[in-house]
N, C-alpha and C. Protein backbone atom coordinates (compact mmCIF):
# COMPACT_ATOMS: atom_id res chain seq x y z
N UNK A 1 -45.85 1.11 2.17
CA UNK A 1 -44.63 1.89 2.42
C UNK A 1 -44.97 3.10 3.27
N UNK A 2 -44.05 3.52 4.02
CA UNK A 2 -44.25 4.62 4.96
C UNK A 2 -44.25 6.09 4.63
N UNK A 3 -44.64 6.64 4.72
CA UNK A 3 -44.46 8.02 4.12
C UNK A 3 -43.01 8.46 4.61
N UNK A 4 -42.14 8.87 3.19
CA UNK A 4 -40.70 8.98 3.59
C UNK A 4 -40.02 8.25 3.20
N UNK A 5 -40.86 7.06 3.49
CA UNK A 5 -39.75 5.77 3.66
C UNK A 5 -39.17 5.95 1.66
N UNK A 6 -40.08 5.81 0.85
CA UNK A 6 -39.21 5.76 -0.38
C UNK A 6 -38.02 6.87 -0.51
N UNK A 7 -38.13 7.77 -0.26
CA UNK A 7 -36.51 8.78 0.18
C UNK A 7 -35.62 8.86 0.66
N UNK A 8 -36.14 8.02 2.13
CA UNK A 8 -34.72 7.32 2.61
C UNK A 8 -34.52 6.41 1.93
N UNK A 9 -34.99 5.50 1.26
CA UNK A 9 -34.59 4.15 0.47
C UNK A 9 -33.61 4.68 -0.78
N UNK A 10 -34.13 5.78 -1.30
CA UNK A 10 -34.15 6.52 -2.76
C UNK A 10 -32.39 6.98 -2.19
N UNK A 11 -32.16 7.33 -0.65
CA UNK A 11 -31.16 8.21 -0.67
C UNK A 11 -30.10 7.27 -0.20
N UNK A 12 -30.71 6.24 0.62
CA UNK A 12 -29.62 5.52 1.07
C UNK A 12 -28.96 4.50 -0.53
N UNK A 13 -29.58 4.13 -1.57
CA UNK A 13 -29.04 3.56 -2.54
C UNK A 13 -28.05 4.40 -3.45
N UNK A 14 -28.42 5.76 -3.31
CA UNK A 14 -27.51 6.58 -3.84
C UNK A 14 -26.33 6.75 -2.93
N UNK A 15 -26.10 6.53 -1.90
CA UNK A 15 -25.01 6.92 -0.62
C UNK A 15 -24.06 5.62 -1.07
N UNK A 16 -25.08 4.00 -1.12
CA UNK A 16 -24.37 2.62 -1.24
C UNK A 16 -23.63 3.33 -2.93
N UNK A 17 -24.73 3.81 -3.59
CA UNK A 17 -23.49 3.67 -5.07
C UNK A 17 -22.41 4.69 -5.12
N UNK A 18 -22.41 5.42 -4.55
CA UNK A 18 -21.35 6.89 -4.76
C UNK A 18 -20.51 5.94 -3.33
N UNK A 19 -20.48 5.42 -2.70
CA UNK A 19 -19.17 4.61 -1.96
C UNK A 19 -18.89 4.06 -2.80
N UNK A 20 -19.68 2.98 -3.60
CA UNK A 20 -19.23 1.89 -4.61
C UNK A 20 -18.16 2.48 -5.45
N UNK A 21 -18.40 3.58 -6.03
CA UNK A 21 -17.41 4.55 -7.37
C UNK A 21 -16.51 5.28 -6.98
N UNK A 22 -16.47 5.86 -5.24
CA UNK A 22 -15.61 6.40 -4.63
C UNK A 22 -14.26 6.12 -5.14
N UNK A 23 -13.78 4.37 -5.14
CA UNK A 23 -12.59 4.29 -5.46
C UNK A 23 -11.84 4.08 -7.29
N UNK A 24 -13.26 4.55 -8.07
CA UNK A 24 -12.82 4.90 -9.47
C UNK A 24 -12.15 5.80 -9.65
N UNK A 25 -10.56 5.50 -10.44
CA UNK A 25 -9.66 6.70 -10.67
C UNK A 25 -8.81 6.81 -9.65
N UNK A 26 -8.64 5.76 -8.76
CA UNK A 26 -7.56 5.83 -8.03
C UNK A 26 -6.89 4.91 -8.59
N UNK A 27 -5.27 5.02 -7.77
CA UNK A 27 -4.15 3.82 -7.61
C UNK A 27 -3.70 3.40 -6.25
N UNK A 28 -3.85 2.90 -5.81
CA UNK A 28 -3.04 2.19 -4.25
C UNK A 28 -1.36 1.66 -4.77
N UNK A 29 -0.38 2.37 -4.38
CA UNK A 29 0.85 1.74 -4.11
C UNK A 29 1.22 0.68 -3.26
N UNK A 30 1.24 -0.29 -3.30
CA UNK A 30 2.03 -1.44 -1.93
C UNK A 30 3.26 -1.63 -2.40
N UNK A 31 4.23 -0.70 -1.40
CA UNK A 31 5.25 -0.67 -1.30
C UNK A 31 6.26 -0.81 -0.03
N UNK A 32 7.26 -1.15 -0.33
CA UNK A 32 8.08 -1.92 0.68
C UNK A 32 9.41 -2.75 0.13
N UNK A 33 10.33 -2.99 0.97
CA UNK A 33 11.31 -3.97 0.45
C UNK A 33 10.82 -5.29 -0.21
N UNK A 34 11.39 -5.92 -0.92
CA UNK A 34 11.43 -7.59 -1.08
C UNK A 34 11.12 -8.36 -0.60
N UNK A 35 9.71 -9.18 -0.07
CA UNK A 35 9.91 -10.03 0.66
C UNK A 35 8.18 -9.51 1.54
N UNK A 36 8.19 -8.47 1.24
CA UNK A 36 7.01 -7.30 2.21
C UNK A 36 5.51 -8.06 2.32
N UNK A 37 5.45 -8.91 1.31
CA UNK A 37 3.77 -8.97 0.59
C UNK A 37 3.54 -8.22 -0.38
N UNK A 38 4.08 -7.37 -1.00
CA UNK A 38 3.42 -6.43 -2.04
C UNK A 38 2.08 -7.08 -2.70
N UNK A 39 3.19 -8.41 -3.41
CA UNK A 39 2.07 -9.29 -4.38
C UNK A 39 1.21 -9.83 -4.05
N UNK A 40 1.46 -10.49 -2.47
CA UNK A 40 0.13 -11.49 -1.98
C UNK A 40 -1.06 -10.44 -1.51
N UNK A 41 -0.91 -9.41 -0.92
CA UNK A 41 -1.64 -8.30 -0.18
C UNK A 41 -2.27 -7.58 -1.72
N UNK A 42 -1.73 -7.38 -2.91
CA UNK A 42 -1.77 -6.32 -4.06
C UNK A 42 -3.10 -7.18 -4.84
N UNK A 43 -2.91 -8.37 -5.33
CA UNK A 43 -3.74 -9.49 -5.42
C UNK A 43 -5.36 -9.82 -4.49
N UNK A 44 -5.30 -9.68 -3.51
CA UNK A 44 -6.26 -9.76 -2.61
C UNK A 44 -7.33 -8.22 -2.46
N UNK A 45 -5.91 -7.50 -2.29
CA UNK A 45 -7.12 -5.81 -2.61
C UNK A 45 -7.65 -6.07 -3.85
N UNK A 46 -6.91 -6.63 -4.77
CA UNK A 46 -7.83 -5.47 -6.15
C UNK A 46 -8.65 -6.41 -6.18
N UNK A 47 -8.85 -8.15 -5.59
CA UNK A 47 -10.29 -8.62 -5.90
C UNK A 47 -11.18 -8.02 -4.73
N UNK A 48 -10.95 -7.85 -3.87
CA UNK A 48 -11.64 -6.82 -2.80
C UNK A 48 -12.23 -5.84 -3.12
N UNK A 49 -11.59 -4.68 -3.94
CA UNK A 49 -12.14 -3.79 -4.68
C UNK A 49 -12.57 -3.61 -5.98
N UNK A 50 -12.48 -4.41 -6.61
CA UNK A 50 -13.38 -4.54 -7.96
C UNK A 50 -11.99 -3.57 -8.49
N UNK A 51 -10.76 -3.84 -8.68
CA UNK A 51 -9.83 -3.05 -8.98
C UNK A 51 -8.88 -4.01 -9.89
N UNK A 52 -8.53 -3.76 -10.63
CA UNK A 52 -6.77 -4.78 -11.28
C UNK A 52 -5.14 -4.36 -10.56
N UNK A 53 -4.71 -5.49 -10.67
CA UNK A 53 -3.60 -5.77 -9.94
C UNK A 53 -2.67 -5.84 -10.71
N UNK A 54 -0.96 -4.68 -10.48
CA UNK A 54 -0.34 -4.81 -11.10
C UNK A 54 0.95 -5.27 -10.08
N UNK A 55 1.53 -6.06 -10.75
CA UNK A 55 2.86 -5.96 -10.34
C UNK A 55 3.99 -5.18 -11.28
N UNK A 56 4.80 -4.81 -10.30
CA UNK A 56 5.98 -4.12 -10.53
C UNK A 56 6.66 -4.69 -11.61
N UNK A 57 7.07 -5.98 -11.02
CA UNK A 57 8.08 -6.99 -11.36
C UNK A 57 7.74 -6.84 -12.83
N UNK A 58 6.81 -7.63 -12.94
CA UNK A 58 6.89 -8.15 -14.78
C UNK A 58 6.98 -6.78 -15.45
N UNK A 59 6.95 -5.75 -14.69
CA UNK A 59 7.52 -4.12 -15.83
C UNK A 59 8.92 -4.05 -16.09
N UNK A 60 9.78 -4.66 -15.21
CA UNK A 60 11.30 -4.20 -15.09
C UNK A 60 12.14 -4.92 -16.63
N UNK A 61 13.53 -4.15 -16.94
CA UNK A 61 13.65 -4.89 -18.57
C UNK A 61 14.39 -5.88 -17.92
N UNK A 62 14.34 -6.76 -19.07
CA UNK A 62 15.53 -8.39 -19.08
C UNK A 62 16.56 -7.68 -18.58
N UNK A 63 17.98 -6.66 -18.92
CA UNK A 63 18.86 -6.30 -18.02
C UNK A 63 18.83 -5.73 -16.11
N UNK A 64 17.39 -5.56 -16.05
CA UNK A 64 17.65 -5.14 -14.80
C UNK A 64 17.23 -6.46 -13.96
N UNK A 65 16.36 -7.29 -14.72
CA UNK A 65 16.17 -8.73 -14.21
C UNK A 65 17.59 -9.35 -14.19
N UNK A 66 18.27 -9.26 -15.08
CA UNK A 66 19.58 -10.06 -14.80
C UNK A 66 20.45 -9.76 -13.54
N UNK A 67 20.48 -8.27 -13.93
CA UNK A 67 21.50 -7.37 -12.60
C UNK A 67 21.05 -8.07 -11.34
N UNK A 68 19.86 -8.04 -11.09
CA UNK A 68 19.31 -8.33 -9.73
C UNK A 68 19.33 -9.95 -9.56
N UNK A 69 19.33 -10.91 -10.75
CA UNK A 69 19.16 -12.07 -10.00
C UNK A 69 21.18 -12.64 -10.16
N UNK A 70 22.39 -11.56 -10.72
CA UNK A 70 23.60 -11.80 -10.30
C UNK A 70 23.82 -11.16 -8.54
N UNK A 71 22.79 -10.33 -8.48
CA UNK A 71 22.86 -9.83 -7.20
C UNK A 71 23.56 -8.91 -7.26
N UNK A 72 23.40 -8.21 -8.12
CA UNK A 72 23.99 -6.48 -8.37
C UNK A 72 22.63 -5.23 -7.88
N UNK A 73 22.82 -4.24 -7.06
CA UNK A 73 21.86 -3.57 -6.99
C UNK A 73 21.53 -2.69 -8.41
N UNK A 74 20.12 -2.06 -8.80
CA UNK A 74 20.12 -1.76 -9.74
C UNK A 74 20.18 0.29 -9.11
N UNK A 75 20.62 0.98 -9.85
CA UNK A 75 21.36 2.04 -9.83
C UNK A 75 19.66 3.33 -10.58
N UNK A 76 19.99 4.24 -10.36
CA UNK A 76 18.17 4.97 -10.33
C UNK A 76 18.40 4.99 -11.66
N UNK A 77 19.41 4.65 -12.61
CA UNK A 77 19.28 4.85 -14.30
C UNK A 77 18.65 3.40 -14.68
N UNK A 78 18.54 2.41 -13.69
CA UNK A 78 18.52 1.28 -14.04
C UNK A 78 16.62 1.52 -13.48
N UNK A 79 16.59 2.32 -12.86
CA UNK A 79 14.90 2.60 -12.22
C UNK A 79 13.97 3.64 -12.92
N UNK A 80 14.69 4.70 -13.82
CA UNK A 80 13.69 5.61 -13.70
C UNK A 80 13.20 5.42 -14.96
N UNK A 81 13.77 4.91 -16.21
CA UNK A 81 12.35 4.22 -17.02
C UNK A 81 11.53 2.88 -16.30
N UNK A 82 11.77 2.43 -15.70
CA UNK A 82 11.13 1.35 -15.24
C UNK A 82 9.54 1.98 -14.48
N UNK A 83 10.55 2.85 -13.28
CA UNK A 83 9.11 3.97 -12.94
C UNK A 83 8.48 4.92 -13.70
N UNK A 84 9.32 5.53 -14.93
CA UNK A 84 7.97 6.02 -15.93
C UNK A 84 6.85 5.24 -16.44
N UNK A 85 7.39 3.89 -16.71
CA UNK A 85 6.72 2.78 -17.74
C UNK A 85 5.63 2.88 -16.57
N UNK A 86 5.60 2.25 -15.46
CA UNK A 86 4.71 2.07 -14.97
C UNK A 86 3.58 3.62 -14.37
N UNK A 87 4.51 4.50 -14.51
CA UNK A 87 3.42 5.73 -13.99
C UNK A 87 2.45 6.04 -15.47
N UNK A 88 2.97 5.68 -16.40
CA UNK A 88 2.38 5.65 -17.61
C UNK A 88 1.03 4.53 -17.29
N UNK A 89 1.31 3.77 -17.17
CA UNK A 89 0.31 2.43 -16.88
C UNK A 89 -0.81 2.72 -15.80
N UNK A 90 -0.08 3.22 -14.55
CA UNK A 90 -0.87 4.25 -13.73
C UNK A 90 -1.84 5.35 -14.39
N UNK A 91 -1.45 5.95 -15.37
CA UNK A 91 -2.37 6.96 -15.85
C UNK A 91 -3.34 6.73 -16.79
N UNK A 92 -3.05 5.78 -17.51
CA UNK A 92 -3.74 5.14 -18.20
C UNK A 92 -5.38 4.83 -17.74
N UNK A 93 -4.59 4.14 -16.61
CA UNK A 93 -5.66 3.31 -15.98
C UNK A 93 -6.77 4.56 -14.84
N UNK A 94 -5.79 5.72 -14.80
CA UNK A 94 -6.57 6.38 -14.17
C UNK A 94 -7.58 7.37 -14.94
N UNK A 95 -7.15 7.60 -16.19
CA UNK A 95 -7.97 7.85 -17.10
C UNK A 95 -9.05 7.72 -17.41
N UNK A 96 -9.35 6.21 -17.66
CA UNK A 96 -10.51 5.50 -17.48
C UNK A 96 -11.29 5.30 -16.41
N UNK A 97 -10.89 5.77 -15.48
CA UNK A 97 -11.79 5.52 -14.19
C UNK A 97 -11.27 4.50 -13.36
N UNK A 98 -10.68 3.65 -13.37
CA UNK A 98 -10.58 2.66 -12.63
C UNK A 98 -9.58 2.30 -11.37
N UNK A 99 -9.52 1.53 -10.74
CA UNK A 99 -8.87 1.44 -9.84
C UNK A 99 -7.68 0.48 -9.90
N UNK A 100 -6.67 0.87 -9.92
CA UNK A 100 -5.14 0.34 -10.04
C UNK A 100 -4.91 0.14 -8.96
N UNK A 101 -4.37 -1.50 -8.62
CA UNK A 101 -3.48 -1.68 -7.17
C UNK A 101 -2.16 -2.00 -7.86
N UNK A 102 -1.13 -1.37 -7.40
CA UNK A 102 0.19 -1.81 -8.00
C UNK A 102 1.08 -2.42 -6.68
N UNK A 103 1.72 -3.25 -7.10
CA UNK A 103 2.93 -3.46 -6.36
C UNK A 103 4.52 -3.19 -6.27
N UNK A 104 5.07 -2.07 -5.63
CA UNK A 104 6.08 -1.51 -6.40
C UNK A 104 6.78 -0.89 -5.21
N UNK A 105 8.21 -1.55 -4.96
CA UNK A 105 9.08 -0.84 -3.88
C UNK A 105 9.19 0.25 -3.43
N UNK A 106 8.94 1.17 -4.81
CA UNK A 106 8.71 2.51 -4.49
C UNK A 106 9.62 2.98 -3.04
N UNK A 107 11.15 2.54 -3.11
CA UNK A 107 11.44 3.06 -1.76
C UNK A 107 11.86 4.51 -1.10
N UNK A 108 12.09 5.29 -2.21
CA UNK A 108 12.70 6.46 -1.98
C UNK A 108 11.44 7.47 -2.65
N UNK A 109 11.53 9.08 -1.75
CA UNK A 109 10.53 10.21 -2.00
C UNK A 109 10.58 10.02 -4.01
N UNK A 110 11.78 10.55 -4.17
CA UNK A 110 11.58 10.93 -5.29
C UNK A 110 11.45 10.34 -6.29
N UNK A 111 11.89 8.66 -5.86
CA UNK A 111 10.38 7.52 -7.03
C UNK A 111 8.98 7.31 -6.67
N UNK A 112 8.76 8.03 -5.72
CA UNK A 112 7.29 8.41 -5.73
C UNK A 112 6.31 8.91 -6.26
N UNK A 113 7.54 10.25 -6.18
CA UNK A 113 6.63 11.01 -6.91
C UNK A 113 6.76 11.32 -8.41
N UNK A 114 7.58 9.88 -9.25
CA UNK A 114 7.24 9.94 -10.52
C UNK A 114 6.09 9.31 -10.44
N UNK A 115 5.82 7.82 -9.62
CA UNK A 115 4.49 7.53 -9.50
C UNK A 115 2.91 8.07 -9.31
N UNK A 116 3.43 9.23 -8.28
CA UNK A 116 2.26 10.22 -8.06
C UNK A 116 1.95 11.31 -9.16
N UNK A 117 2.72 11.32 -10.40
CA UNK A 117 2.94 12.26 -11.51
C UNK A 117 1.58 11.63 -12.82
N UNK A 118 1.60 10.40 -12.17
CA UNK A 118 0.54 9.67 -13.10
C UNK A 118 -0.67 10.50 -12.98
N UNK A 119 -0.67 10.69 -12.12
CA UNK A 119 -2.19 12.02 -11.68
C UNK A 119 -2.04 13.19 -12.42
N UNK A 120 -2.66 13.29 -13.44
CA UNK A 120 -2.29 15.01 -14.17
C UNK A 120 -2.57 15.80 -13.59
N UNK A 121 -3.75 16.25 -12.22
CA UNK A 121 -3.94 16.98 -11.77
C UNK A 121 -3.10 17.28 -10.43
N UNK A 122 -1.66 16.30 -10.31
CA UNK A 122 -1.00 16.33 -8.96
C UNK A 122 0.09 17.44 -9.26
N UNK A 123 -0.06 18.17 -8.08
CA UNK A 123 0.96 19.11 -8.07
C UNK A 123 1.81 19.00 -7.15
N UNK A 124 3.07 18.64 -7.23
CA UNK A 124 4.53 18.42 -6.57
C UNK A 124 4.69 18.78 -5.10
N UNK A 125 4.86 17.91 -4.19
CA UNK A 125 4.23 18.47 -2.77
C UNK A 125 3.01 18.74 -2.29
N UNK A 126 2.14 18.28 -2.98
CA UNK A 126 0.69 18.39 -2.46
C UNK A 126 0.40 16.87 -1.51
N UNK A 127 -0.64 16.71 -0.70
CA UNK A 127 -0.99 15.59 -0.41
C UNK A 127 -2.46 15.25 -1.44
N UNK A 128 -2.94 15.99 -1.80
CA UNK A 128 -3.88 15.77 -3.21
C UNK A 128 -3.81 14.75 -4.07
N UNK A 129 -3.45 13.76 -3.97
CA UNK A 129 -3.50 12.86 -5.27
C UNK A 129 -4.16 11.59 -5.38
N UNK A 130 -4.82 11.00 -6.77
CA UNK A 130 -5.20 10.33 -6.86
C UNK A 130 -4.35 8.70 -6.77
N UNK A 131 -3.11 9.19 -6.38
CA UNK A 131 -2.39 7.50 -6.15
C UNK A 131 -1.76 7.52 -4.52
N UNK A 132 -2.45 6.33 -3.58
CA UNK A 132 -2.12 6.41 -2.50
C UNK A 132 -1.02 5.36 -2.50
N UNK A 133 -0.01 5.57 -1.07
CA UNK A 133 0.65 5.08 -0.89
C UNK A 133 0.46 3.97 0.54
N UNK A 134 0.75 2.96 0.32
CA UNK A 134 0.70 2.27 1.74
C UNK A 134 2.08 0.99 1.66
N UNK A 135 2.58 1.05 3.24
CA UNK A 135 4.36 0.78 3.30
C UNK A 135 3.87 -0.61 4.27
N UNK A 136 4.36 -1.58 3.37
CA UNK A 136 3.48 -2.99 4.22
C UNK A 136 5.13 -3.34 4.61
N UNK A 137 5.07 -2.86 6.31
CA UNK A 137 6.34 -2.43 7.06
C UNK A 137 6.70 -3.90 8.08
N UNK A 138 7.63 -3.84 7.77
CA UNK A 138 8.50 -5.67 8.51
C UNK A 138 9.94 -5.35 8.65
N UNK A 139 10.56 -6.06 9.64
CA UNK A 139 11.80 -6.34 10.14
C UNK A 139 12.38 -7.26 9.19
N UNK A 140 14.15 -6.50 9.00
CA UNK A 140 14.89 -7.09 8.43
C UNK A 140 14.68 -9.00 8.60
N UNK A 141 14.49 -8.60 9.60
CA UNK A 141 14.66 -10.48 9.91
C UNK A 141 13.61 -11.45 9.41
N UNK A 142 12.13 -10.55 9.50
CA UNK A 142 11.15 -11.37 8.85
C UNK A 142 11.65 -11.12 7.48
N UNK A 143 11.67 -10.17 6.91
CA UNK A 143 11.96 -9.59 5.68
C UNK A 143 13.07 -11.27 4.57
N UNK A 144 13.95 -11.41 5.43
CA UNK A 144 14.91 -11.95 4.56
C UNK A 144 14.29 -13.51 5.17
N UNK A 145 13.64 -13.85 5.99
CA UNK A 145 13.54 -15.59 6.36
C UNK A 145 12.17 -15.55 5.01
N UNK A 146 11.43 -14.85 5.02
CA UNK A 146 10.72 -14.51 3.60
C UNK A 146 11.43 -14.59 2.17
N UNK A 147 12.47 -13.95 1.87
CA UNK A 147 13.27 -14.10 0.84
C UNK A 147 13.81 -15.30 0.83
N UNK A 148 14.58 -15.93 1.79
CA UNK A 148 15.21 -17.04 1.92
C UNK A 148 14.15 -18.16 1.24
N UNK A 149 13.13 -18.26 2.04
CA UNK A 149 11.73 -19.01 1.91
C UNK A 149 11.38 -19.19 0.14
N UNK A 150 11.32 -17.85 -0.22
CA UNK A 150 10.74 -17.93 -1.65
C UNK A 150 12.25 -18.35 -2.74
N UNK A 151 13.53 -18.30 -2.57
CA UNK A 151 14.33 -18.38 -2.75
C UNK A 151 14.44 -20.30 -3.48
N UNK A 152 14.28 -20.79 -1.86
CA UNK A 152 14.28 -22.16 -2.17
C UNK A 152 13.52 -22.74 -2.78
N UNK A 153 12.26 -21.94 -2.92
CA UNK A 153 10.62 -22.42 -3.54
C UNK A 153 10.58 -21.84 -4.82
N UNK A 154 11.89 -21.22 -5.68
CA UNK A 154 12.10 -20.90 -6.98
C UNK A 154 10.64 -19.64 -7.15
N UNK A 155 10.72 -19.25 -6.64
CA UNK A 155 9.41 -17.98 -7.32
C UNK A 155 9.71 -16.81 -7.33
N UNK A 156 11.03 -16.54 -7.10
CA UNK A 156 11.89 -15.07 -7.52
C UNK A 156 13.06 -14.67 -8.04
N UNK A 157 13.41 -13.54 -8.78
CA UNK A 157 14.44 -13.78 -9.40
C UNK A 157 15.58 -12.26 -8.33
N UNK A 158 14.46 -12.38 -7.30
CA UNK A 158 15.31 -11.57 -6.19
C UNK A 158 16.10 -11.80 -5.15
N UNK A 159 17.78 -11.77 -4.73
CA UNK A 159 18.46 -13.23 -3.52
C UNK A 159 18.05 -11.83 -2.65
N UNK A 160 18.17 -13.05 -1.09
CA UNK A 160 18.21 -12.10 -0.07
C UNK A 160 18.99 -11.00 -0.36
N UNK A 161 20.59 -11.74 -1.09
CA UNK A 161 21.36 -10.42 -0.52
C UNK A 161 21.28 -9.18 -0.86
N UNK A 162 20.55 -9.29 -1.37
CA UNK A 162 20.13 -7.76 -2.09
C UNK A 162 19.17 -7.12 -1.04
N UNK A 163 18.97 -7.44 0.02
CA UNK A 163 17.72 -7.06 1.02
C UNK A 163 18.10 -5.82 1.55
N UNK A 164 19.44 -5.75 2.13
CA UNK A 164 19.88 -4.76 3.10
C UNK A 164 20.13 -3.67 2.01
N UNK A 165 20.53 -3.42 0.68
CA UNK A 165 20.60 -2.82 -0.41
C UNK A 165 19.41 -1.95 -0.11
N UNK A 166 17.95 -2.55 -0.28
CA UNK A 166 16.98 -1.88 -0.32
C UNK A 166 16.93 -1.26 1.14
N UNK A 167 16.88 -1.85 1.89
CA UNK A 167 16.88 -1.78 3.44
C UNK A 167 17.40 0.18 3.28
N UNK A 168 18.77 0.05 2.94
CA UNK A 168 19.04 1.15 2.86
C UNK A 168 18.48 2.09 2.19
N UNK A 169 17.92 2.19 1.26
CA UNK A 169 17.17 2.77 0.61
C UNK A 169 15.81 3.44 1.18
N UNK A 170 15.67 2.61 1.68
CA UNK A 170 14.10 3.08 2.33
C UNK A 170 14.31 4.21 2.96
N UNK A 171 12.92 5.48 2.22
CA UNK A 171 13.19 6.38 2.91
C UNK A 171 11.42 7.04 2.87
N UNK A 172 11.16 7.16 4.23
CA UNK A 172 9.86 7.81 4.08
C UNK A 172 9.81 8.94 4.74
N UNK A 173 9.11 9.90 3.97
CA UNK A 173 9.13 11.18 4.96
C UNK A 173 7.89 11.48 5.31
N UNK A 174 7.79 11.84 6.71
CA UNK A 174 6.33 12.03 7.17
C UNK A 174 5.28 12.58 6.62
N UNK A 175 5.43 13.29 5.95
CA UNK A 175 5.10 14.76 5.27
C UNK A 175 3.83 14.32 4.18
N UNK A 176 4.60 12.77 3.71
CA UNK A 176 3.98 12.04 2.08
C UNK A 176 2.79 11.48 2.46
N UNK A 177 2.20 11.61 3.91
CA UNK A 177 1.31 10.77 4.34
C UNK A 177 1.10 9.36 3.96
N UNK A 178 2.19 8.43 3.62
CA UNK A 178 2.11 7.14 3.37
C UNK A 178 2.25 6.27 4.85
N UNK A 179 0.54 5.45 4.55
CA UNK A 179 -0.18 4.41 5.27
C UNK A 179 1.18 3.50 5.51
N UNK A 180 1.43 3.61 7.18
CA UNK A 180 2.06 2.42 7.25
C UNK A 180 1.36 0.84 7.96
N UNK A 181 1.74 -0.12 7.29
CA UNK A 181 0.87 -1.10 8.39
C UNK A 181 2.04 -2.34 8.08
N UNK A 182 1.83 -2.72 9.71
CA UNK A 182 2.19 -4.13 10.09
C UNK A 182 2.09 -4.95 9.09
N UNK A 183 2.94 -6.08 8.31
CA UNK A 183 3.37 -6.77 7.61
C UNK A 183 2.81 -8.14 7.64
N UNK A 184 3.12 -8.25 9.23
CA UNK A 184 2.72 -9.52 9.59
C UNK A 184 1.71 -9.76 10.04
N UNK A 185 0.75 -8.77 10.09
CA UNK A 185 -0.65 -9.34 10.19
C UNK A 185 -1.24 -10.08 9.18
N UNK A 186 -2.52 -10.76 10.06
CA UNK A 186 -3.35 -11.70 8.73
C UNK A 186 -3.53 -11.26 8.13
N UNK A 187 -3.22 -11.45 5.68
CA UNK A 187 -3.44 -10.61 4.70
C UNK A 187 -4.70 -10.42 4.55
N UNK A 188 -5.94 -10.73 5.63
CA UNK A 188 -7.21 -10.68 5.31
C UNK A 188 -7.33 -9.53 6.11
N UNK A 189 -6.45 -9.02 7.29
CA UNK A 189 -6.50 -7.63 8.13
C UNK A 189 -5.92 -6.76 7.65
N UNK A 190 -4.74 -6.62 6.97
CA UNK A 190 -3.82 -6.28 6.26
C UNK A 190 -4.63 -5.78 5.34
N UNK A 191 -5.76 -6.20 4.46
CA UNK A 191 -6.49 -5.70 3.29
C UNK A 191 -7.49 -4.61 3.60
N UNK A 192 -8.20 -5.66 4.82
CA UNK A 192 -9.25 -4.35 5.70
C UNK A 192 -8.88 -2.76 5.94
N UNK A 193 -7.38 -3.07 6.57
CA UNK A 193 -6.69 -1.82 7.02
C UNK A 193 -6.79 -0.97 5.88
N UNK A 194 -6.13 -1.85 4.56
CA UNK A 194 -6.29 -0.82 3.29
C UNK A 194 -6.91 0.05 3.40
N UNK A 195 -8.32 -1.26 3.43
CA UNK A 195 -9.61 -0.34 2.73
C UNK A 195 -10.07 0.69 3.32
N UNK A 196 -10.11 0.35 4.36
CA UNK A 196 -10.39 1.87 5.42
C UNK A 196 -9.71 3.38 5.66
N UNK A 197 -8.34 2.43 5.38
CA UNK A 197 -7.43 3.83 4.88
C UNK A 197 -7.79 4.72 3.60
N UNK A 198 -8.70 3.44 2.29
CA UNK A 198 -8.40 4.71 0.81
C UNK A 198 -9.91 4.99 1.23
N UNK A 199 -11.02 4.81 1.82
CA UNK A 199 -12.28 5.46 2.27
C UNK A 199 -11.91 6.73 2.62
């Protein structure tokens, strides 16, 4: 061995493990309308990152599942235990160290930042927090030939017509620093982008 050389070895394994743990104690949001990828993209990060994968969906109650599959929009009383339950689940998990990918429409500022509340140390308007946001961003048109798609293939209890509902909803403000990325890229680029973003 070279003189040295065990110190750089000694320092570069400590550099590989403190990246490795970097992303302990975070949450990644994938958020977006219906139809976005949340789940296929949310699924793929957290085996990417040695992280667990939540979806939104299976948090919401039997009444707001119903509302939505008569095709009634659901109303923020019909959302904001739904987004505690899960910022609860968020904190939990951030507690322990670990890394949460959730999947969750999250379309408007101020269901955000019940999500970003999961962080005990987040203070209201900060960009400081341990739950990032990223907006896996698509056109109405891909958006709903997607819904349509999963529609006929029985794997949601969400109809298009509820698309433009959210559509409207969507509201991002520059300010929140939420990652936007192309939709329709390959979910294997789509993941990369993530990762480079929560580095």
């Amino acid at each position: 061995m070279l003189a040295g050389e065990g110190s750089i070895c000694c320092s570069y394994l400590i550099k590989v493990s403190s990246m490795a743990s970097d992303h302990k104690g975070k949450a990644v949001v994938l958020m977006g309308p219906s139809g976005a990828g949340k789940s296929t993209i949310g699924e793929m990060l957290g085996k990417a990152m040695n992280g667990h994968f939540l979806d939104a969906d299976d948090y919401h109650s039997p009444s707001n599942k119903e509302k939505m599959q008569n095709g009634i929009p659901l109303t923020d009383e019909d959302r904001f235990p739904w987004l505690e339950t899960l910022r609860d689940v968020l904190r939990a998990s951030l507690t322990k160290g670990q890394l949460a990918v959730l999947a969750c429409s999250a379309l408007q500022k101020h269901y955000r930042e019940i999500l970003r509340s999961a962080d005990p140390r987040y203070e209201q308007g900060s960009r400081a927090c341990s739950v990032k946001f990223v907006l896996l961003d698509a056109t109405a048109d891909v958006l709903g030939e997607r819904l349509k798609k999963r529609a006929a293939e029985g794997k949601h209890f969400m109809p298009a017509k509820l698309l433009q509902s959210q559509l409207d909803l969507l509201q991002i403000d520059e300010s929140e620093g939420v990652f936007k990325i192309d939709a329709t890229l390959d979910p294997r680029d789509i993941v990369s982008k993530i990762q480079a973003f929560i580095i």
